[in-house]
Protein backbone atom coordinates (compact mmCIF):
# COMPACT_ATOMS: atom_id res chain seq x y z
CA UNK A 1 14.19 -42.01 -27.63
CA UNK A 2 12.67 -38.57 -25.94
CA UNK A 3 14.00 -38.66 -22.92
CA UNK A 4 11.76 -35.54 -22.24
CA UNK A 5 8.62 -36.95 -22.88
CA UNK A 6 9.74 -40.25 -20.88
CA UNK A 7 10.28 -37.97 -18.10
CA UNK A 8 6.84 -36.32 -18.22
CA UNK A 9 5.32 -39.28 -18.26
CA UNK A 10 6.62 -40.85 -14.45
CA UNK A 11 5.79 -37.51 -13.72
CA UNK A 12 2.44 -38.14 -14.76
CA UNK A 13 2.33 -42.26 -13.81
CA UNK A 14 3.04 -41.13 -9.99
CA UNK A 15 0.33 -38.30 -9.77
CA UNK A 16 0.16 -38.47 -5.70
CA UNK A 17 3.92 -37.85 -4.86
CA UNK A 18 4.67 -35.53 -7.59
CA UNK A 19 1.52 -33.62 -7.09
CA UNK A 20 2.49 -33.27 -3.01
CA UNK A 21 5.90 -32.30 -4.11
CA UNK A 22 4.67 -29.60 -6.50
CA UNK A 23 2.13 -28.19 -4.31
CA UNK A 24 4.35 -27.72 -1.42
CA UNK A 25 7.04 -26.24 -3.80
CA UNK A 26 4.21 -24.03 -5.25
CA UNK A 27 3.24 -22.96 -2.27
CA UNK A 28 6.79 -21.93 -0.52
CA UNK A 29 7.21 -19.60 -3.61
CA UNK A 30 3.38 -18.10 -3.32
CA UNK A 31 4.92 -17.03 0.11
CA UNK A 32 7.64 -15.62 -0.57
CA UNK A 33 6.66 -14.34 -3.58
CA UNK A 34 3.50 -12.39 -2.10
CA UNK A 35 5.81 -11.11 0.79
CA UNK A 36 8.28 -9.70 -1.78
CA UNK A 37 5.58 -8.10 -3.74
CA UNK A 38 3.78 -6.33 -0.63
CA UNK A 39 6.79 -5.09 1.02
CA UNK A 40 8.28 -3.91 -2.23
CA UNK A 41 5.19 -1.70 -3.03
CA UNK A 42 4.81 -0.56 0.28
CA UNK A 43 8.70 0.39 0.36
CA UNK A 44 7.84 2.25 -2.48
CA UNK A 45 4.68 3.95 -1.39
CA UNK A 46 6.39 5.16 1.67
CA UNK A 47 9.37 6.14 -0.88
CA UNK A 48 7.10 8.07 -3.51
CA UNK A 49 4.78 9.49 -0.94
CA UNK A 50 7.71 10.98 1.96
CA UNK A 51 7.73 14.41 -0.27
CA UNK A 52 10.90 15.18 1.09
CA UNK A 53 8.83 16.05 4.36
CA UNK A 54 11.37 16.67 7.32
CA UNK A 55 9.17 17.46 10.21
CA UNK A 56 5.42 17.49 10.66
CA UNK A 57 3.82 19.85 13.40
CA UNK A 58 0.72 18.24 14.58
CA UNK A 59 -1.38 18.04 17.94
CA UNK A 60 -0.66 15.75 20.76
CA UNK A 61 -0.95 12.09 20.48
CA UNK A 62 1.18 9.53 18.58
CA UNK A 63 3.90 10.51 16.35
CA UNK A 64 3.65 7.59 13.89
CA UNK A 65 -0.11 8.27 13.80
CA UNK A 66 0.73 11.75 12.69
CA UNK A 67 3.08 10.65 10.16
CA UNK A 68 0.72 8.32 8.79
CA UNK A 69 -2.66 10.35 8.74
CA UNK A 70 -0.60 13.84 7.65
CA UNK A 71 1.79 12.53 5.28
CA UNK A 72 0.65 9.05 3.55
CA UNK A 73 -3.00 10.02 4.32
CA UNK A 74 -3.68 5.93 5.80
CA UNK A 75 -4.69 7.19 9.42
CA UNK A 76 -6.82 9.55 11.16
CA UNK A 77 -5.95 12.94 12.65
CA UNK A 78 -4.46 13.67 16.12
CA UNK A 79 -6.45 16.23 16.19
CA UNK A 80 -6.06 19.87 15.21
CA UNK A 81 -3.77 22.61 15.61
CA UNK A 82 -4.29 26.77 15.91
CA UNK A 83 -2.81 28.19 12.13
CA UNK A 84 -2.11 31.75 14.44
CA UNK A 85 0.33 30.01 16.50
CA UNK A 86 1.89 27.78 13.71
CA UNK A 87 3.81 31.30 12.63
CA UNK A 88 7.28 30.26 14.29
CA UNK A 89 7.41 27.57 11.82
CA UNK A 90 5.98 29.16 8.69
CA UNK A 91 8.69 32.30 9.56
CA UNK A 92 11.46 30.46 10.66
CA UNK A 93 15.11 31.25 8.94
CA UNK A 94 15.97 27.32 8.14
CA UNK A 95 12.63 26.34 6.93
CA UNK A 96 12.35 25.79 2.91
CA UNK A 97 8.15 25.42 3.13
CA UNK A 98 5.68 25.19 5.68
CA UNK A 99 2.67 23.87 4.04
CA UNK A 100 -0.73 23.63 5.87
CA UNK A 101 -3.18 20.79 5.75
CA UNK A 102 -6.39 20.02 6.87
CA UNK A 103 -8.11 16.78 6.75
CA UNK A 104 -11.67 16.12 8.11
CA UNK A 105 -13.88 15.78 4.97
CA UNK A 106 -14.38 13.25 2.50
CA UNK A 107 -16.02 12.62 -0.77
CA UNK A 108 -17.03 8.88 -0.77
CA UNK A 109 -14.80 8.46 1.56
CA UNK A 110 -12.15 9.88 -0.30
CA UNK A 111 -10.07 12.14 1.61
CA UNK A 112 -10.75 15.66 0.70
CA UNK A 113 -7.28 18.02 1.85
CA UNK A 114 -7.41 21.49 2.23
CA UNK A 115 -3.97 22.93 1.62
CA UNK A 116 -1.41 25.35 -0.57
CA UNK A 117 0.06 24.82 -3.88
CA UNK A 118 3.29 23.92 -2.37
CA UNK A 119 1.21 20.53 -1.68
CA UNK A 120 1.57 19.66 -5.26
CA UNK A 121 4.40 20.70 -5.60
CA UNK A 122 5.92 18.96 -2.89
CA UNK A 123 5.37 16.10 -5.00
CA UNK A 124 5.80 17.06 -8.47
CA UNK A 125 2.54 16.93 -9.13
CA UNK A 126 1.43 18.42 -12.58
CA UNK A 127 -1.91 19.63 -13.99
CA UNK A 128 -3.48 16.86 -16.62
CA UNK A 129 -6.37 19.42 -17.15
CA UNK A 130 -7.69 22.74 -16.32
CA UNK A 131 -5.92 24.17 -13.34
CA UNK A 132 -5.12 24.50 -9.53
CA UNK A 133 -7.77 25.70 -7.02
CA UNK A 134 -8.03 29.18 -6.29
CA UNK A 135 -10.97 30.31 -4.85
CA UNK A 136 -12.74 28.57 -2.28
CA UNK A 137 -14.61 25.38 -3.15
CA UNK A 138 -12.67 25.22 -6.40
CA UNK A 139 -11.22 21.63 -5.91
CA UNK A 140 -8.12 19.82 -8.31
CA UNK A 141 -8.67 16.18 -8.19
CA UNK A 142 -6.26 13.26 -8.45
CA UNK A 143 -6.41 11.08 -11.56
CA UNK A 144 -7.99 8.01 -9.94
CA UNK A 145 -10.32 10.01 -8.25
CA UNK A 146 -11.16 11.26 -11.83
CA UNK A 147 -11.26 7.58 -13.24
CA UNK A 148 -13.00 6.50 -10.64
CA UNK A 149 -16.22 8.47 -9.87
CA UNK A 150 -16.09 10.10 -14.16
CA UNK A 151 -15.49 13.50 -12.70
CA UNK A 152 -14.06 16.10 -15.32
CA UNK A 153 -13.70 20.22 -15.31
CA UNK A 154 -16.95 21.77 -14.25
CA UNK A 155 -18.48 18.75 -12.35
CA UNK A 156 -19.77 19.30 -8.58
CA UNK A 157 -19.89 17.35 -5.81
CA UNK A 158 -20.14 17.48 -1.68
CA UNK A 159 -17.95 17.15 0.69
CA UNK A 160 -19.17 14.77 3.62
CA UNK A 161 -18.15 15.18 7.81
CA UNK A 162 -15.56 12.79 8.36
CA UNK A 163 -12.92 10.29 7.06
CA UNK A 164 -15.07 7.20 6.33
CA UNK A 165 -18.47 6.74 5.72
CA UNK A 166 -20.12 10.13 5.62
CA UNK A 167 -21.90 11.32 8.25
CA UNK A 168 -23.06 14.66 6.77
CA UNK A 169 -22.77 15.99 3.76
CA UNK A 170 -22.61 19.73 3.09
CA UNK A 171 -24.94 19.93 0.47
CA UNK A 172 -25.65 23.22 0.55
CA UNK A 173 -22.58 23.96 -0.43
CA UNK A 174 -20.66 21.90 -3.66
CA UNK A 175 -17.44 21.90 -4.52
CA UNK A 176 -16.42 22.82 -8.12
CA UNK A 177 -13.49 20.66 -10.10
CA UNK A 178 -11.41 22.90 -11.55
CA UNK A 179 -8.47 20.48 -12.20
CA UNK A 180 -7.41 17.04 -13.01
CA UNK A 181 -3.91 16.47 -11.55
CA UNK A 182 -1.16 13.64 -14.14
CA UNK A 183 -0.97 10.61 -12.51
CA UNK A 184 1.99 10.42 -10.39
CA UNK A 185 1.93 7.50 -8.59
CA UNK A 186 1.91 9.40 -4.88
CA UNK A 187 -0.96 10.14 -2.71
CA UNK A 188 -1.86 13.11 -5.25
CA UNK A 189 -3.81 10.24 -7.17
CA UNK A 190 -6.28 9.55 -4.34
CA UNK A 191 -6.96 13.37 -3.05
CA UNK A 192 -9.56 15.94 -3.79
CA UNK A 193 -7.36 19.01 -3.04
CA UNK A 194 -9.30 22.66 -1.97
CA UNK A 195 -8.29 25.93 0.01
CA UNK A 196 -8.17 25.82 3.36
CA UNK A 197 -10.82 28.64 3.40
CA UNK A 198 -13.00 26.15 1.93
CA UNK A 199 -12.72 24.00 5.06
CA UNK A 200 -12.92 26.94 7.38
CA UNK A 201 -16.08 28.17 5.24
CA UNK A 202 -17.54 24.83 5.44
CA UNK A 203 -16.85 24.55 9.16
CA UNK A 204 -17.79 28.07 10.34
CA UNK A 205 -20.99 27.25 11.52
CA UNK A 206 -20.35 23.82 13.92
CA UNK A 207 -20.26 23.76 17.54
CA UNK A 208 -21.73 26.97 17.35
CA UNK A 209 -18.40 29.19 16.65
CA UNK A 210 -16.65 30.80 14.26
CA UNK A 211 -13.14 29.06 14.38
CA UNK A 212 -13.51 26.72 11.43
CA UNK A 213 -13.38 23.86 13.47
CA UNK A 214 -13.51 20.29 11.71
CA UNK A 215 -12.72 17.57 14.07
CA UNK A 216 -13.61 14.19 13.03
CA UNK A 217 -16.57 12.49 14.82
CA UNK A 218 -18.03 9.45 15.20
CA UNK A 219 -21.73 8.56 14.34
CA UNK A 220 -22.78 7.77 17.51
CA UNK A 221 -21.91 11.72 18.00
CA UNK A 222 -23.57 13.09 15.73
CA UNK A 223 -26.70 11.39 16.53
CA UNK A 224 -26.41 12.75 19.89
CA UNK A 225 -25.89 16.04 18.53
CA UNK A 226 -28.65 15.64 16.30
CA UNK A 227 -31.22 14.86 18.70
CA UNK A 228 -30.48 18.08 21.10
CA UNK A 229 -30.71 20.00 17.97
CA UNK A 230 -34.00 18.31 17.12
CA UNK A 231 -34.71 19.63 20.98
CA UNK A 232 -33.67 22.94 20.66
CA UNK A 233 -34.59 24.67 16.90
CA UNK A 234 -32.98 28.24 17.13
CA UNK A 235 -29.83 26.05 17.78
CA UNK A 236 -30.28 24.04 14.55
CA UNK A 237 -31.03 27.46 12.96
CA UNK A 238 -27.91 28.83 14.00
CA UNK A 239 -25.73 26.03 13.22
CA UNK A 240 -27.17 25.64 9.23
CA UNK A 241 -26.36 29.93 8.97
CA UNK A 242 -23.55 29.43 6.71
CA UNK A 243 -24.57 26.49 4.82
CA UNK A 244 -27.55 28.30 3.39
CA UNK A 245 -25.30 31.78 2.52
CA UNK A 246 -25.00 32.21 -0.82
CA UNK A 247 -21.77 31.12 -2.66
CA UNK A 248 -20.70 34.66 -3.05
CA UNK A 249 -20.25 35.55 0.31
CA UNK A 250 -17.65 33.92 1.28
CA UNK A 251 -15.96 36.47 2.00
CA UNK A 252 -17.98 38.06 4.13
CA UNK A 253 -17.67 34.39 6.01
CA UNK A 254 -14.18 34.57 5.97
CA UNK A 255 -14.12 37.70 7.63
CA UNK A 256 -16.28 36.66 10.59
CA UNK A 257 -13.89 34.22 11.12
CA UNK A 258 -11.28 35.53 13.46
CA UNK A 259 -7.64 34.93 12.47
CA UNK A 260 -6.54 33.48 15.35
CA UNK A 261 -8.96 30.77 16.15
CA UNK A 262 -8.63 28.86 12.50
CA UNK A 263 -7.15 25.69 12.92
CA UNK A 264 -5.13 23.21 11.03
CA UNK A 265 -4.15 19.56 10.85
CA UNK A 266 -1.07 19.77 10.63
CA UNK A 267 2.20 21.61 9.21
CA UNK A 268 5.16 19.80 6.77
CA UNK A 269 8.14 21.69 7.28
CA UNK A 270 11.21 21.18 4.66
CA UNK A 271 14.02 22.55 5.47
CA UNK A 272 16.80 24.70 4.04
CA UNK A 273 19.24 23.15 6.31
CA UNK A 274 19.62 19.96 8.46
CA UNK A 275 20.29 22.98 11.40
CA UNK A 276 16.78 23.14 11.94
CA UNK A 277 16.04 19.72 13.11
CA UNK A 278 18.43 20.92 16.23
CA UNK A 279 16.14 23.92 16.82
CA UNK A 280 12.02 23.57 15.26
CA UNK A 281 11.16 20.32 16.77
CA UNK A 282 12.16 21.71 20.55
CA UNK A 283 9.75 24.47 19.91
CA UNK A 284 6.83 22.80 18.09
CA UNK A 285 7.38 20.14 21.51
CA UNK A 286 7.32 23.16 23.93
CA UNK A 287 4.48 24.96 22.02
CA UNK A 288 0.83 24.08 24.04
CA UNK A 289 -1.15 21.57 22.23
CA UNK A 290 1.80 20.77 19.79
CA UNK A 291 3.90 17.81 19.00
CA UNK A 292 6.71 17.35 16.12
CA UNK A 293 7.26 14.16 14.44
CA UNK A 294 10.32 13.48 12.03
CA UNK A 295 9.01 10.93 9.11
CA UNK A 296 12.32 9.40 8.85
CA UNK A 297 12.47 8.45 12.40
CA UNK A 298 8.25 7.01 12.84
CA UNK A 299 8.78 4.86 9.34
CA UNK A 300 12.36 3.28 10.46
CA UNK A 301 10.48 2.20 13.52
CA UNK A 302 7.25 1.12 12.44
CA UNK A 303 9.72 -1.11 9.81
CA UNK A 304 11.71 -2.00 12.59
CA UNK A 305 8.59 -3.53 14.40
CA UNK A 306 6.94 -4.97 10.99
CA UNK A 307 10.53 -6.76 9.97
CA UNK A 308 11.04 -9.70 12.57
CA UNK A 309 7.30 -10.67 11.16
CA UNK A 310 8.77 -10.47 7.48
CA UNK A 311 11.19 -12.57 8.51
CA UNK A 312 8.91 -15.40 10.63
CA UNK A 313 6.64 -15.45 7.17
CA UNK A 314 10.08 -15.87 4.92
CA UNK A 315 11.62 -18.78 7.36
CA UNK A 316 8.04 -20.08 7.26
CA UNK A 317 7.88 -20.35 3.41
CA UNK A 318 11.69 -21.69 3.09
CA UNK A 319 10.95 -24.98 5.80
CA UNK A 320 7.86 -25.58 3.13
CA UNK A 321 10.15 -25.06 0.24
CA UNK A 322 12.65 -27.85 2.54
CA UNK A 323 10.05 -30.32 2.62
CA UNK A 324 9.43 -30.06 -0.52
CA UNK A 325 12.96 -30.76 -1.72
CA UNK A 326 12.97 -33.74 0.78
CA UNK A 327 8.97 -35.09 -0.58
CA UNK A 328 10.76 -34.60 -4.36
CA UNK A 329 14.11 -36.90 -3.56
CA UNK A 330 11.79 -38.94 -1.30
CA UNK A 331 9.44 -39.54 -3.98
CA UNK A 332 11.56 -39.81 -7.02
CA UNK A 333 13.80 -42.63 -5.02
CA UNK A 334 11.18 -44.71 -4.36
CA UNK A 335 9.72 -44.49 -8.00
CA UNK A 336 13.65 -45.79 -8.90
CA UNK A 337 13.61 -48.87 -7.09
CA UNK A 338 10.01 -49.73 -8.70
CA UNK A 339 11.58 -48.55 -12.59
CA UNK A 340 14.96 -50.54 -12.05
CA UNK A 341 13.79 -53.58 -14.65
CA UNK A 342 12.30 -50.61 -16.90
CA UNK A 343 15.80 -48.98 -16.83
CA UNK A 344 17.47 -51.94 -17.76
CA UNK A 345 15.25 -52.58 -20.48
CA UNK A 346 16.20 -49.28 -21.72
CA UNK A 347 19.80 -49.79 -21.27
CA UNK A 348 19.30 -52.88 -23.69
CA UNK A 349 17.56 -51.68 -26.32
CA UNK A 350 20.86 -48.93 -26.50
CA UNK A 351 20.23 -45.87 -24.07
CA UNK A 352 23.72 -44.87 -22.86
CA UNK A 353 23.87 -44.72 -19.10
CA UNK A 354 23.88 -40.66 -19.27
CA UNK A 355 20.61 -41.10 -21.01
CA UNK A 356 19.42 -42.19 -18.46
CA UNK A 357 21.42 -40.40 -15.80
CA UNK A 358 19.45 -37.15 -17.82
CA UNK A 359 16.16 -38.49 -17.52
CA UNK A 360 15.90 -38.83 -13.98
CA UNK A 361 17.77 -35.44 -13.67
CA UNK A 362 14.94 -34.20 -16.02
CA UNK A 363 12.33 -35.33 -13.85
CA UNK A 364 13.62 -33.32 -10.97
CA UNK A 365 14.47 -30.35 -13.34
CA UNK A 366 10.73 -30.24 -14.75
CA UNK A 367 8.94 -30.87 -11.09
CA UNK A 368 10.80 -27.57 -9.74
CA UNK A 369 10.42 -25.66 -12.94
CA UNK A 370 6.64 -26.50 -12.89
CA UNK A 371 6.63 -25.90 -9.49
CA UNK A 372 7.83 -22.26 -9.68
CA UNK A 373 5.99 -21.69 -12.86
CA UNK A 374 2.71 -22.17 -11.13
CA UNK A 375 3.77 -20.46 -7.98
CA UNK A 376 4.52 -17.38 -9.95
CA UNK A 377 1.44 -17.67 -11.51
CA UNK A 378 -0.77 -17.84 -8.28
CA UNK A 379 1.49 -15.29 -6.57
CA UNK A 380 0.82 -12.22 -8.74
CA UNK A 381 -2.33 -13.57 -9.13
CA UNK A 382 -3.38 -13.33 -5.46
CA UNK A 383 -1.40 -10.16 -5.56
CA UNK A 384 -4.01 -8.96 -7.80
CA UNK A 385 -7.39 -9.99 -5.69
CA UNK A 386 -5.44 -8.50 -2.51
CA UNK A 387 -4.69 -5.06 -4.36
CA UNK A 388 -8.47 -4.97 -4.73
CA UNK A 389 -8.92 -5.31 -1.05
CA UNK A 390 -5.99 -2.87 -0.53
CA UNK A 391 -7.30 -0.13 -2.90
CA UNK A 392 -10.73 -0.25 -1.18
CA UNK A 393 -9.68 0.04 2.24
CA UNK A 394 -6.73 2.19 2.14
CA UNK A 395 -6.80 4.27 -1.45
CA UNK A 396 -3.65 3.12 -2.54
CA UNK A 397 -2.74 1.42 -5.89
CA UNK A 398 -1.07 -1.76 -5.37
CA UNK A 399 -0.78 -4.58 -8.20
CA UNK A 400 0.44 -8.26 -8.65
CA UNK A 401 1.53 -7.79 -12.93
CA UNK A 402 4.89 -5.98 -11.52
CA UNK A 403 8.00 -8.24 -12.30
CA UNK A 404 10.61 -8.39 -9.49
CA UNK A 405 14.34 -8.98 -9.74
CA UNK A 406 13.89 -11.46 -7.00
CA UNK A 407 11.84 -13.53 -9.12
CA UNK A 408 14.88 -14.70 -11.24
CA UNK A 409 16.92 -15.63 -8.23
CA UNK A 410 13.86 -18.15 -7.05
CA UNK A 411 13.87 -19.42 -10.18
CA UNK A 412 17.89 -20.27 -10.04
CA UNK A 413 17.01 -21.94 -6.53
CA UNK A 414 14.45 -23.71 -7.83
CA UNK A 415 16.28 -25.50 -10.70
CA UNK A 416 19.16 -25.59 -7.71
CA UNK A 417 16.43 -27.74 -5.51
CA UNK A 418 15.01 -29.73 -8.83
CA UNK A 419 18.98 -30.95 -9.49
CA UNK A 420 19.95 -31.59 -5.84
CA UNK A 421 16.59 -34.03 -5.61
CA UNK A 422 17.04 -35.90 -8.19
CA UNK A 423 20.73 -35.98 -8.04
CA UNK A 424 21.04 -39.39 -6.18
CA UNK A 425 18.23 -41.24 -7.76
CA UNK A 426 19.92 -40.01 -11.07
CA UNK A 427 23.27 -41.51 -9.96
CA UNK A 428 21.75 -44.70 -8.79
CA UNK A 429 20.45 -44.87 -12.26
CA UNK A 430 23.37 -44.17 -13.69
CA UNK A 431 24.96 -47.26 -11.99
CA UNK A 432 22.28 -50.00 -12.57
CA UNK A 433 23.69 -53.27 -13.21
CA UNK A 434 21.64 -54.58 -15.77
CA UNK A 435 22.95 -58.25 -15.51
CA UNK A 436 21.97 -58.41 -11.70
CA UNK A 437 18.66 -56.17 -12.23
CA UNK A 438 17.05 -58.81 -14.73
CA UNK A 439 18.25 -62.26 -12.75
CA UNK A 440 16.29 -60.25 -9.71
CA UNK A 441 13.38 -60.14 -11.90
């Protein structure tokens, strides 16, 4: 007698309560499961992509939002920030590296970041092929750019005005890609890296000054803009100068722009010693048009806000997971009283009463197990579809085939919840009187 495929098949004879039992099991796990998933790989995009970064000098506005947009590259600018006046922090005794950036352009609205070598360094970043930028619009790409859009050493491409959707392209003027960067799994993978004199190059020409200016606007903006320029022609003239100089003068450009009006995005400042987290962020806070923002302190916040949420979605999924215990011993108790003359059939023909005791167990065993099997299943799979979504929206590479230790310890509770349902039934079973059961039939 298999008492597995006897089990199976009341499984399969009560297809309405066991299915409600395994789709609200199913879908307790998908919850949890897709919450551990997220926050894991968002833990350890945050983890991978903090650089060691102790402060970042930025302009006025919101702290988190400077952390975000300067450091994991998932928000826009503040604004900018005068390089000139920057030099307390680039020259200060207790700081390691002070490492520009400047973010305004993008290439398919991938974010193109003007900055020093120290960038990659900053994250170990290594060179798959060719080399690091040197002169200006010489441009090392990350590997998914690379995979991405088939760009290899030598190809060119434009830069467009903005972080999204281009508004204008600088097509007078193409970058070069002089690198492919090893994938590294930080935001290296997603950025088109360049000088900052490319930016300031770029930039020399708009709102008519010389201070490599590259604020972000919108397109309602630049329409506006675009019309007065249609209005006024020596303007338009004036404001296309650059874009139409040949590619060897940019030095000549360079020096028309005066030192101290270049700007920046922003500054990341390691330092040499935690001493000069009691000292730099006073000044950069005291310094006109200047605000400091410590990583560690934004992200432990922001997770403080996102956490109580985390937990609403986790109680959420373990009431479902509840009812689905209670469904399960519901439904398997009142298939007993329905299979008592069946049972004591069996007991007849010579099953031993932990035969049966096992079978019902079984059932409850193989409900759960099928249960998280499928939940698992749909979990990484939706995983998958949302990485998509991810990946297109905010450029970073998320995936539902990772395997989490947490995964095992559902699994125990699952077979923990299968036993504990059909525990009763299975003792109630185990106790038939066979005697009584057939003179009641």
């Amino acid at each position: 007698m298999n008492i597995l495929k006897i089990s199976w098949k009341n499984i399969v004879y009560r297809p309405l309560s066991s299915g409600l039992s395994l789709m609200l099991l199913m879908s307790g796990i998908i919850i949890i499961l897709i919450t551990l998933l997220t926050s894991h790989q968002i833990n350890e995009k945050f983890r991978n992509n903090a650089g060691g970064v102790d402060l970042i000098i930025a302009a006025e506005g919101s702290r988190l939002q400077s952390v975000l947009c300067n450091l994991y590259q998932i928000d826009k600018p503040t604004g900018n920030i005068n390089y000139a006046r920057t030099g307390f922090a680039r020259m200060h005794p207790m700081v390691d590296k002070a490492i520009p950036v400047s973010i305004g352009d993008n290439y398919k609205s991938y974010r193109i970041l003007a900055t020093t070598h120290d960038y990659v360094n900053l994250y170990k970043g290594k060179v798959a092929k060719g080399k690091l930028w040197k002169k200006p619009l010489e441009a090392t790409i990350g590997s998914e750019i690379a995979k991405k859009f088939n760009l290899k050493i030598g190809a060119k491409f434009a830069g467009g005005h903005g972080l999204g959707e281009s508004i204008e392209e600088h097509k007078k003027q193409l970058y070069t890609v002089v690198g492919i960067l090893e994938q590294s799994n930080t935001v290296l993978d997603n950025l088109l890296l360049t000088s900052l004199e490319s930016v300031w190059i770029l930039h020399a020409g708009h709102n008519h000054n010389s201070g490599g200016n590259f604020d972000i606007i919108s397109k309602e903006e630049h329409d506006a803009n675009l019309a007065k320029k249609k209005e006024q022609v020596h303007h338009q003239e004036a404001h296309h100068h650059h874009e139409k100089t040949d590619s060897k003068d940019y030095d000549a450009i360079l020096k028309e722009i005066d030192f101290k009006t270049r700007e920046v995005t922003a500054m990341l400042i390691t330092y040499k010693t935690t001493r000069a987290r009691f000292t730099l962020p006073g000044i950069a806070n005291n310094t006109d048009g200047m605000m400091a923002a410590e990583p560690a302190i934004e992200i432990a916040q922001l997770f403080e806000l996102i956490e109580p949420a985390i937990q609403i979605v986790g109680i959420m999924a373990m009431l479902i997971i509840i009812i689905a215990s209670a469904s399960m011993f519901i439904a398997m108790l009142n298939s007993l009283k329905d299979r008592q003359y069946e049972i004591a059939i069996m007991r007849i023909m010579g099953a031993s009463t932990i035969k049966v005791f096992s079978m019902i167990l079984l059932e409850g065993l193989l409900l759960s197990v099928l249960g998280y099997m499928l939940g698992v299943l749909f979990s990484h799979l939706g995983m998958e579809l949302f990485s998509d979504y991810l990946a297109k929206n905010y450029h970073y590479s998320f995936t539902g085939w990772i395997w989490l230790k947490e995964e095992w310890y559902l699994l125990e509770g699952a077979i923990l919840i299968g036993i504990i349902s059909a525990l009763y039934p299975a003792i109630k079973a185990y106790r038939t009187d066979i005697s009584k059961t057939l003179s009641n039939k």
